[in-house]
C-alpha atoms as a PDB file:
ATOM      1  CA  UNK A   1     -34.635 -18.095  73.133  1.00  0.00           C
ATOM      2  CA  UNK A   2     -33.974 -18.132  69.482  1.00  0.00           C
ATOM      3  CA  UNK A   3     -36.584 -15.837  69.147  1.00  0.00           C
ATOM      4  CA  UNK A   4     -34.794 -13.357  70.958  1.00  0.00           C
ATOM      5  CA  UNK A   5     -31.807 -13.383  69.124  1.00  0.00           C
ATOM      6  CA  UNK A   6     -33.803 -12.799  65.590  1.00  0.00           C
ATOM      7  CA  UNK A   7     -35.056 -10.073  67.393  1.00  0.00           C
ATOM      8  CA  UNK A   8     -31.915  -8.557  68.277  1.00  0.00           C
ATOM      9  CA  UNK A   9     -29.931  -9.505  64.926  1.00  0.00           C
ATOM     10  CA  UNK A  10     -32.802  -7.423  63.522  1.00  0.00           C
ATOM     11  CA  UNK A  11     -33.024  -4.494  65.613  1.00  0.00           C
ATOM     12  CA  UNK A  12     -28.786  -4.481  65.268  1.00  0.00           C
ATOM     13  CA  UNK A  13     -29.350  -4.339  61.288  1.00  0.00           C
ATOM     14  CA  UNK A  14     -32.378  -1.557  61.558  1.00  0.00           C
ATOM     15  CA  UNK A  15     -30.078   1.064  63.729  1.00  0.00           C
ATOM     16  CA  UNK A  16     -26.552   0.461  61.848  1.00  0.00           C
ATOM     17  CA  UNK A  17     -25.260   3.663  60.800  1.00  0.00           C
ATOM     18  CA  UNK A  18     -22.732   4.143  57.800  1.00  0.00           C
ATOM     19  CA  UNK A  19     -19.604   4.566  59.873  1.00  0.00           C
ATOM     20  CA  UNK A  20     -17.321   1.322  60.241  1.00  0.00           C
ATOM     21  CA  UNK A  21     -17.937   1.449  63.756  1.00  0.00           C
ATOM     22  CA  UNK A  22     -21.459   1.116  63.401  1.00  0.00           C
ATOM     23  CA  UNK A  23     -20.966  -1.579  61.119  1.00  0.00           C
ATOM     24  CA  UNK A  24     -18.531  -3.505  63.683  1.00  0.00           C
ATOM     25  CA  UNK A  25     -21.027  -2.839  66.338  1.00  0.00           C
ATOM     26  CA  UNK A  26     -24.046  -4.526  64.613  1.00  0.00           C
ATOM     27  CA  UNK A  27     -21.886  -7.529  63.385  1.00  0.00           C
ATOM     28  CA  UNK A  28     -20.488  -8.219  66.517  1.00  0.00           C
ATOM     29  CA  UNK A  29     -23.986  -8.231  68.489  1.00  0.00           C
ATOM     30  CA  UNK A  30     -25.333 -10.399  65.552  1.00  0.00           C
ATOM     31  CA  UNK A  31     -22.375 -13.034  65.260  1.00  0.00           C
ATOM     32  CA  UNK A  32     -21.814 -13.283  68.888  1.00  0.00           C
ATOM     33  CA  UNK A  33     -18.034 -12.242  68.210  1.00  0.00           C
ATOM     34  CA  UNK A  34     -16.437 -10.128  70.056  1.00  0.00           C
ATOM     35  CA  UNK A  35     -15.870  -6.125  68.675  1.00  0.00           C
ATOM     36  CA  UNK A  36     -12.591  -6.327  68.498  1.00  0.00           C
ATOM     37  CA  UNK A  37     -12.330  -9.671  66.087  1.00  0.00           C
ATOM     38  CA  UNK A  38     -15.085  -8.131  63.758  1.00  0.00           C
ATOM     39  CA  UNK A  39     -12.998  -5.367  63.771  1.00  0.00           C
ATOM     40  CA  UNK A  40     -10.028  -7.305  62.649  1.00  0.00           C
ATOM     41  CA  UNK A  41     -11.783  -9.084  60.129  1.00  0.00           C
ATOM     42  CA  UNK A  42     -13.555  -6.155  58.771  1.00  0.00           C
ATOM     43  CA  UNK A  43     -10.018  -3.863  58.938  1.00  0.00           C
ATOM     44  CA  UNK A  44      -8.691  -6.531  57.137  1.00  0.00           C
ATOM     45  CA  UNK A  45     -11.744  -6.621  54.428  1.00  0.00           C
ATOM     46  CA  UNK A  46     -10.783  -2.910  53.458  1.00  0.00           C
ATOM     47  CA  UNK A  47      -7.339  -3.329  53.105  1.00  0.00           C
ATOM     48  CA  UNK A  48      -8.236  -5.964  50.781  1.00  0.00           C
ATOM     49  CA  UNK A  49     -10.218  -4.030  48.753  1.00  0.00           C
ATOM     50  CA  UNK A  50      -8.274  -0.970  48.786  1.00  0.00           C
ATOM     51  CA  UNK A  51      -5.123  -2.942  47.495  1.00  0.00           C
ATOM     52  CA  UNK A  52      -6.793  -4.321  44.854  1.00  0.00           C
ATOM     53  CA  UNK A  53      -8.488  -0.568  44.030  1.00  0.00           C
ATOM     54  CA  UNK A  54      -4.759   0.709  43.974  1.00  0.00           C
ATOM     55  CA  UNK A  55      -3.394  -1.971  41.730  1.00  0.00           C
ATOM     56  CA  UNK A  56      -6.792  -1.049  38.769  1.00  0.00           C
ATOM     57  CA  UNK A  57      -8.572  -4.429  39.684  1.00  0.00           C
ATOM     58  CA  UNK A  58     -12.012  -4.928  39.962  1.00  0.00           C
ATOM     59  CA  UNK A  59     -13.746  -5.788  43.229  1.00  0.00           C
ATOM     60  CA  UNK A  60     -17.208  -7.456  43.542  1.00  0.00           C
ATOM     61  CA  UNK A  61     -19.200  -7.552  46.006  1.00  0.00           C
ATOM     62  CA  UNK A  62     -21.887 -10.554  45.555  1.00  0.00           C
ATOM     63  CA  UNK A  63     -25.343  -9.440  46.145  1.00  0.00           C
ATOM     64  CA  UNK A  64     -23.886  -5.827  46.572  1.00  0.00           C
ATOM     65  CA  UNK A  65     -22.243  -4.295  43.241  1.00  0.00           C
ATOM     66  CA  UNK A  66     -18.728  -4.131  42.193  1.00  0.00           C
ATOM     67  CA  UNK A  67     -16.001  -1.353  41.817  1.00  0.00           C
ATOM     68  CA  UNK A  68     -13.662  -0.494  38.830  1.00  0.00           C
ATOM     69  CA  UNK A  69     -11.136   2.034  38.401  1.00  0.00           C
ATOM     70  CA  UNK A  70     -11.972   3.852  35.105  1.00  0.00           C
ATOM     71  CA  UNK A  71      -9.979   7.083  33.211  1.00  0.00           C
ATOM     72  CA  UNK A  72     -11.659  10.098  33.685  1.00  0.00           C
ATOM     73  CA  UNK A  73     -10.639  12.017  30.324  1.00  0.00           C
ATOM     74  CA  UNK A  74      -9.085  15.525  30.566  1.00  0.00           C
ATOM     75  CA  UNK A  75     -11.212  18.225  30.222  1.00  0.00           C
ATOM     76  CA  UNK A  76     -11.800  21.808  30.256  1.00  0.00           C
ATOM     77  CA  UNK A  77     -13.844  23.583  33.447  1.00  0.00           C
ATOM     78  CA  UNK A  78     -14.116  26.612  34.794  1.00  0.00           C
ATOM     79  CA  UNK A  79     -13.257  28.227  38.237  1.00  0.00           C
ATOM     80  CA  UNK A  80     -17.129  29.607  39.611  1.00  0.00           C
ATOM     81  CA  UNK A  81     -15.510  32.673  41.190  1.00  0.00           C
ATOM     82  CA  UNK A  82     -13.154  34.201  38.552  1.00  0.00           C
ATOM     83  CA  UNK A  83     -14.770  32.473  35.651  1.00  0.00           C
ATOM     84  CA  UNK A  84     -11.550  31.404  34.238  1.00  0.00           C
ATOM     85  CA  UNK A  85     -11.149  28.321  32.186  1.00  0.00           C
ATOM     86  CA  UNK A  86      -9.090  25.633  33.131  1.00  0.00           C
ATOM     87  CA  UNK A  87      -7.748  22.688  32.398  1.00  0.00           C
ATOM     88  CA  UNK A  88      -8.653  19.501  34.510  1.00  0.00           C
ATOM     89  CA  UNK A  89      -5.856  16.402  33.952  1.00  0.00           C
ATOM     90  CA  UNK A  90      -6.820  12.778  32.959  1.00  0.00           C
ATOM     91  CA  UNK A  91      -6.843  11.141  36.097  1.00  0.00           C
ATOM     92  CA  UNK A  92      -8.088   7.501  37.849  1.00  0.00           C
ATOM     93  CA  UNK A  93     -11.621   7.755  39.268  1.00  0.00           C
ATOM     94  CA  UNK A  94     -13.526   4.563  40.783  1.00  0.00           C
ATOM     95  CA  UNK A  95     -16.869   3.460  39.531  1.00  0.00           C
ATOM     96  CA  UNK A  96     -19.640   1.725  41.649  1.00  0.00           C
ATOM     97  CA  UNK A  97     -22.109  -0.383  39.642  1.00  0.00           C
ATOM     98  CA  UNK A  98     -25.105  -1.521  42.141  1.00  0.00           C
ATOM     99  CA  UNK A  99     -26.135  -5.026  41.715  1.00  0.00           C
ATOM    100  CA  UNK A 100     -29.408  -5.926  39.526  1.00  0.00           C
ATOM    101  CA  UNK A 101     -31.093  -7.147  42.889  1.00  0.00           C
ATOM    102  CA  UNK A 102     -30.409  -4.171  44.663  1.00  0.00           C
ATOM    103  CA  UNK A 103     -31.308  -1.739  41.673  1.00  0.00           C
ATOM    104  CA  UNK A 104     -34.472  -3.662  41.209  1.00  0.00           C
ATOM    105  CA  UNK A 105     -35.292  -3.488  45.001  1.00  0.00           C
ATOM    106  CA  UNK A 106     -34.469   0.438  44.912  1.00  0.00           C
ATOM    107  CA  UNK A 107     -36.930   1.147  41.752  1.00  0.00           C
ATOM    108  CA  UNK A 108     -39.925  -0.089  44.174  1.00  0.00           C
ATOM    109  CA  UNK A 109     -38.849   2.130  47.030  1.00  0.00           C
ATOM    110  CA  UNK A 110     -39.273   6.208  46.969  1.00  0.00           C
ATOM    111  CA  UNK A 111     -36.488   7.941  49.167  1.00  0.00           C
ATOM    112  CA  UNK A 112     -37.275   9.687  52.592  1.00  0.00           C
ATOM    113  CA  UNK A 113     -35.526  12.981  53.160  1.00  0.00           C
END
């Protein structure tokens, strides 16, 4: 019996997809919670992380990689159509830094398209 359940925790991690649904889905089949406590939990996760991206804090993610808000410096660009030059404001942008585990994993891998 515990056999089947590795089984389908594992086939629930191989078919996520990258929308939070998905992601609800698959944790709720793997926990044994129901969908709609995952999705509290993980609703709640976000907003936690997106208040602390609003306020310019840092956010880690063990095993994952953290987030920081950095100043993207003004700068001149250009429009593509007209080819006029313009100028682009200093403005907040957020950085993701992947974790040494998971950048060491991905150096072994090649990428399917």
């Amino acid at each position: 019996m515990a056999e089947a359940k590795k089984k389908k925790a594992k086939k629930a991690t191989e078919e996520v997809g990258n929308r939070k649904i998905d992601i609800v889905r698959a944790l709720a089949e793997k926990l044994d919670y129901s969908k709609n406590d995952v999705k509290a939990v993980v609703d709640a996760y976000l907003e936690f992380i997106h208040g602390k991206l609003i306020n310019c804090e840092e956010v880690s993610l063990s095993g994952v990689g953290s987030f920081k808000v950095r100043n993207r410096k003004a700068r001149t660009g250009f429009n593509p159509i007209t080819k006029k030059k313009i100028e682009i404001p200093a403005r907040p942008a957020i950085k993701f830094k992947l974790s040494k585990d998971i950048r060491k994993a991905l150096k072994e891998k090649t990428v399917e398209e």
